[in-house]
Protein backbone atom coordinates (compact mmCIF):
# COMPACT_ATOMS: atom_id res chain seq x y z
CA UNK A 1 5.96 -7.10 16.60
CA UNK A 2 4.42 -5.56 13.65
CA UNK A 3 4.15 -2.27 13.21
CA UNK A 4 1.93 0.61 13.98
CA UNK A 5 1.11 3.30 11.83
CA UNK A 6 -2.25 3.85 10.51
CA UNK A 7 -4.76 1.84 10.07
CA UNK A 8 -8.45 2.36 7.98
CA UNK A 9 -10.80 -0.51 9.01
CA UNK A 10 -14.81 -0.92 9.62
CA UNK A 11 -15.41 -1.35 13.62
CA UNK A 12 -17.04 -3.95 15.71
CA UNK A 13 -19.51 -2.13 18.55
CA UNK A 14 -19.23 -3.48 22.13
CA UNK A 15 -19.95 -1.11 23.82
CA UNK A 16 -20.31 -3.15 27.30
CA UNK A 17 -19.15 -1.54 30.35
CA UNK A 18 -16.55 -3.08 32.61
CA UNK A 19 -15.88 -5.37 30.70
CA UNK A 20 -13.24 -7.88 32.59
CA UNK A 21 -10.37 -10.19 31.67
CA UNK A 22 -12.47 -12.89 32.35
CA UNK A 23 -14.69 -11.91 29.92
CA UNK A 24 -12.17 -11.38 27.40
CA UNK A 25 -10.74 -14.59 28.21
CA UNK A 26 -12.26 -17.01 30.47
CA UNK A 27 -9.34 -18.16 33.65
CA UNK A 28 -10.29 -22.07 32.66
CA UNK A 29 -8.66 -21.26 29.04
CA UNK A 30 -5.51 -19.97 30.47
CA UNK A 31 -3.83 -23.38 30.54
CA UNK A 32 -0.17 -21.74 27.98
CA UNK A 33 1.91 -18.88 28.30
CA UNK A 34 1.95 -19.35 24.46
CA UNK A 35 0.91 -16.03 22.53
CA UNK A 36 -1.54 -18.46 20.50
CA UNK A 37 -4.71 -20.58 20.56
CA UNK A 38 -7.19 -18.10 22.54
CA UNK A 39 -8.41 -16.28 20.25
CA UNK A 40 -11.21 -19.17 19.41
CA UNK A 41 -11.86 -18.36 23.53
CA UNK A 42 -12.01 -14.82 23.45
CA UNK A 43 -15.71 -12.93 24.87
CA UNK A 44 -17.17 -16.72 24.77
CA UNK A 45 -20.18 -15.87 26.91
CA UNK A 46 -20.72 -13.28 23.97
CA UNK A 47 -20.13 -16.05 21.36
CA UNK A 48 -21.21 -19.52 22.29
CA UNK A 49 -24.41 -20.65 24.08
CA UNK A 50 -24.41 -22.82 27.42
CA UNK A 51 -23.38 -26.19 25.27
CA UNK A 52 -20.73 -24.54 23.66
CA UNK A 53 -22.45 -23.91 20.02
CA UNK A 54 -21.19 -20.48 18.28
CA UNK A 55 -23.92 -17.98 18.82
CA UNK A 56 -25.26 -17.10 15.15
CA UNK A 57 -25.00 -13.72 14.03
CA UNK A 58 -23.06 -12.31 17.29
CA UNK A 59 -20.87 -9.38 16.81
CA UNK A 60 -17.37 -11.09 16.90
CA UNK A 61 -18.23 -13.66 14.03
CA UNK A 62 -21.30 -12.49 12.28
CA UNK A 63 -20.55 -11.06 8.49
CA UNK A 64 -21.65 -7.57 9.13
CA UNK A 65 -18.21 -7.00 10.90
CA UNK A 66 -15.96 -9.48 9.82
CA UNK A 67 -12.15 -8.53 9.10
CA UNK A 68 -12.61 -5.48 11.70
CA UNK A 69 -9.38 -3.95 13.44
CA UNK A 70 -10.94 -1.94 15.43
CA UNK A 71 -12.96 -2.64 18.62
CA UNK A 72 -15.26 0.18 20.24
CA UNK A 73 -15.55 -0.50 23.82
CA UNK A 74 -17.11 0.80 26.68
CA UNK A 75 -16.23 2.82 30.30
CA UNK A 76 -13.63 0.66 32.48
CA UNK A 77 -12.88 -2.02 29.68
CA UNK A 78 -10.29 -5.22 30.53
CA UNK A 79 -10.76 -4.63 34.36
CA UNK A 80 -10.20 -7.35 36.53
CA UNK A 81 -7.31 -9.46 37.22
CA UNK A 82 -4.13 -8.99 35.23
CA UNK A 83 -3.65 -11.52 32.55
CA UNK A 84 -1.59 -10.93 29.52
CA UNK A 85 -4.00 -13.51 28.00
CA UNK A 86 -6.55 -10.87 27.25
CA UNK A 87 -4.38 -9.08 24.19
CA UNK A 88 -3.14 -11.98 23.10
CA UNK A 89 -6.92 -13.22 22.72
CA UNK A 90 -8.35 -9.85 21.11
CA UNK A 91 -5.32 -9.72 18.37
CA UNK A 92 -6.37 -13.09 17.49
CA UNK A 93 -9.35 -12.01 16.36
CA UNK A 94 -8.22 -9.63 14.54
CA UNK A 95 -8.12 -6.22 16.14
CA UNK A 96 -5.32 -4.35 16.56
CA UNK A 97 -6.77 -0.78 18.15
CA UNK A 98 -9.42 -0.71 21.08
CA UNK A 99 -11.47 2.67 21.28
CA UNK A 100 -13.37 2.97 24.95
CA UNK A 101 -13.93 6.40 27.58
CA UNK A 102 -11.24 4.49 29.92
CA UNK A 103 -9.23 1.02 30.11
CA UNK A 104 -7.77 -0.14 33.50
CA UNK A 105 -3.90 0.22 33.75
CA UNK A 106 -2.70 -2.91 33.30
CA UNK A 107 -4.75 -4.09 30.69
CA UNK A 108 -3.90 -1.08 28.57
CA UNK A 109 0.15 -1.95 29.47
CA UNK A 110 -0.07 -5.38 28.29
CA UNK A 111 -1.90 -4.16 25.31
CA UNK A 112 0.89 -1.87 23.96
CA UNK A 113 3.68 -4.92 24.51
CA UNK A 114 1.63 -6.80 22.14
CA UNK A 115 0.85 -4.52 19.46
CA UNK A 116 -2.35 -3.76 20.66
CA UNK A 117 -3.43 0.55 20.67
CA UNK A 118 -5.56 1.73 23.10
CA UNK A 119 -7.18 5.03 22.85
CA UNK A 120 -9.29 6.81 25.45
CA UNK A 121 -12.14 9.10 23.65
CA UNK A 122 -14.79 11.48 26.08
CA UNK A 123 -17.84 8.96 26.33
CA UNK A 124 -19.71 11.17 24.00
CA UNK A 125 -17.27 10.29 21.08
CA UNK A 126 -17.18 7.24 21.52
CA UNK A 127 -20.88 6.55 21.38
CA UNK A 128 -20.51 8.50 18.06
CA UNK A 129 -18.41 6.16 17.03
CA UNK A 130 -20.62 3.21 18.11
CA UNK A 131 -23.08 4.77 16.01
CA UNK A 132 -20.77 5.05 12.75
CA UNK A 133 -19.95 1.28 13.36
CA UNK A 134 -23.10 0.00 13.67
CA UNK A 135 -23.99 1.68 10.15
CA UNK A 136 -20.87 0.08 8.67
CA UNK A 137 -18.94 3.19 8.06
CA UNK A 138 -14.87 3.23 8.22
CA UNK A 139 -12.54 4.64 10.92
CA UNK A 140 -9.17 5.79 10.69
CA UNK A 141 -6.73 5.58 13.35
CA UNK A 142 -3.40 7.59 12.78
CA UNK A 143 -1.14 7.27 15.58
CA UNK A 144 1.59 9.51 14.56
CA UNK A 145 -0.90 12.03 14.47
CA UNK A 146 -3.15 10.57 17.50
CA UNK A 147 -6.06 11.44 15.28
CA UNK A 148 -9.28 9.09 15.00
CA UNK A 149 -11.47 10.14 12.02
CA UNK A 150 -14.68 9.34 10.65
CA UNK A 151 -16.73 10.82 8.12
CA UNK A 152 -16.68 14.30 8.76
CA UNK A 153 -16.03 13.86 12.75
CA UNK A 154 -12.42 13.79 14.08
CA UNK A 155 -11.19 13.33 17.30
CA UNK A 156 -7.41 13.95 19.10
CA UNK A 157 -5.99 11.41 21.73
CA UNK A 158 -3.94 11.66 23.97
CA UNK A 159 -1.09 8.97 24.37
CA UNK A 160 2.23 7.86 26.03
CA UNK A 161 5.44 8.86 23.85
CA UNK A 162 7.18 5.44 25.05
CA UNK A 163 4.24 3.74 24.14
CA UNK A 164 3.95 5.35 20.99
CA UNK A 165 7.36 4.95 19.88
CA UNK A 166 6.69 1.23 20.82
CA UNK A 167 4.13 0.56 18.30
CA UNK A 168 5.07 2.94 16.11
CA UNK A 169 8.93 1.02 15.43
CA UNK A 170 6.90 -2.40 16.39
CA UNK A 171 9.01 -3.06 19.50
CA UNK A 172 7.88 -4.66 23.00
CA UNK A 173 10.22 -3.92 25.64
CA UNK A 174 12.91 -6.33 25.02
CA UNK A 175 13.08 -4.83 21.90
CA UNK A 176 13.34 -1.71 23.18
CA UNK A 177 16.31 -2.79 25.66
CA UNK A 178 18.06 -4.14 22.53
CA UNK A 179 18.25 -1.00 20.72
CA UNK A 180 20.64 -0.07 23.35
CA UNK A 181 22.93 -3.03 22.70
CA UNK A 182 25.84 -1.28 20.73
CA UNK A 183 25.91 1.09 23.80
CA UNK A 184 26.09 -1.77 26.14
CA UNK A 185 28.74 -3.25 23.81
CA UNK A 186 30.78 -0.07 24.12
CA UNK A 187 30.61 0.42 27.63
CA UNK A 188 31.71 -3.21 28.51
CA UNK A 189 34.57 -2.99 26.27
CA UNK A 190 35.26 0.26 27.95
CA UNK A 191 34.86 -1.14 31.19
CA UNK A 192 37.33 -4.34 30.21
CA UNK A 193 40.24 -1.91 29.59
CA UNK A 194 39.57 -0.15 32.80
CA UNK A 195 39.57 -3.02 35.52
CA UNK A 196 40.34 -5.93 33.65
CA UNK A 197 40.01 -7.69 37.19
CA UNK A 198 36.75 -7.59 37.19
CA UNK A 199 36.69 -9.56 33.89
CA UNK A 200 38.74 -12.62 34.49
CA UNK A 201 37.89 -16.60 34.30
């Protein structure tokens, strides 16, 4: 998983409130368990009309925001049923931070395991933020400092250590476990010497 430190990016506004998984990723598209191939799926009511023709000019693939890493979202955003789907969808489009007043729990779990920060922000800074966005301006996300900054305006978030050491070393939570391994190594040896018994054909 790659790595998250800081990132400086223009934003793409969507500031839509309870916004579900099914939104983000329609249940008729979740056919893999394959961390690829949704992102051409992702908000498709948002992006294609009724016969399945790319809406011009919408948000996710108009020029005004293309290359953004950052997605400004509103109150209650990836609600719904729990689908890993959904991050796997947004970081295929590109972002890897989502700013929004609140996220539901599991969404914003299966966000961290794939790379994916989430930051809460008061409603009043994120409609700031909306604002800056929609005029094209640059954010900066620093996670080691939990900072968001733009322009003159900068905010603090708050933010799980384990999550943050997750993203900030780039680990899910295998990779986590697998830190431990020379201790696990250790203690089995340990353990062979001790009650051999236990550790026979």
């Amino acid at each position: 998983m790659e790595k998250f430190t800081k990132i400086t990016s223009i934003a793409t506004p969507f500031p839509r409130v309870n916004v579900d998984t099914d939104i983000i990723i329609p249940a008729k598209h979740l056919k893999s368990i394959k961390r690829t191939g949704f992102g051409e799926f992702a908000f498709e009511s948002v992006r294609y009309d009724s016969d399945g023709n790319l809406l011009k000019d919408n948000i996710f693939d108009g020029a005004k925001y293309k290359g953004a890493k950052i997605l400004i979202a509103g109150d209650n955003f990836g609600c719904g049923s729990s689908r890993e789907h959904a991050p796997w969808a947004i970081s295929e489009l590109g972002f890897r931070c989502i700013i929004a007043p609140s996220f539901a729990d599991i969404f914003a779990g299966n966000c961290v395991k794939n790379g994916i920060l989430t930051i809460a922000l008061p409603p009043e800074q994120v409609d700031a933020l909306v604002i800056a966005a929609e005029a094209g301006q640059s954010i900066v996300v620093d996670l080691d400092d939990q900072t968001v900054s733009c322009g003159n305006a900068h905010y603090e978030f708050d933010y799980s250590p384990s999550h943050k050491e997750m993203l900030l070393n780039g680990l899910d939570e295998i990779g986590q476990t697998l830190q431990a391994k020379p201790a696990v190594v250790s203690y089995e040896s340990k353990r062979k010497l001790m009650t051999p018994w236990l550790f026979r054909d």
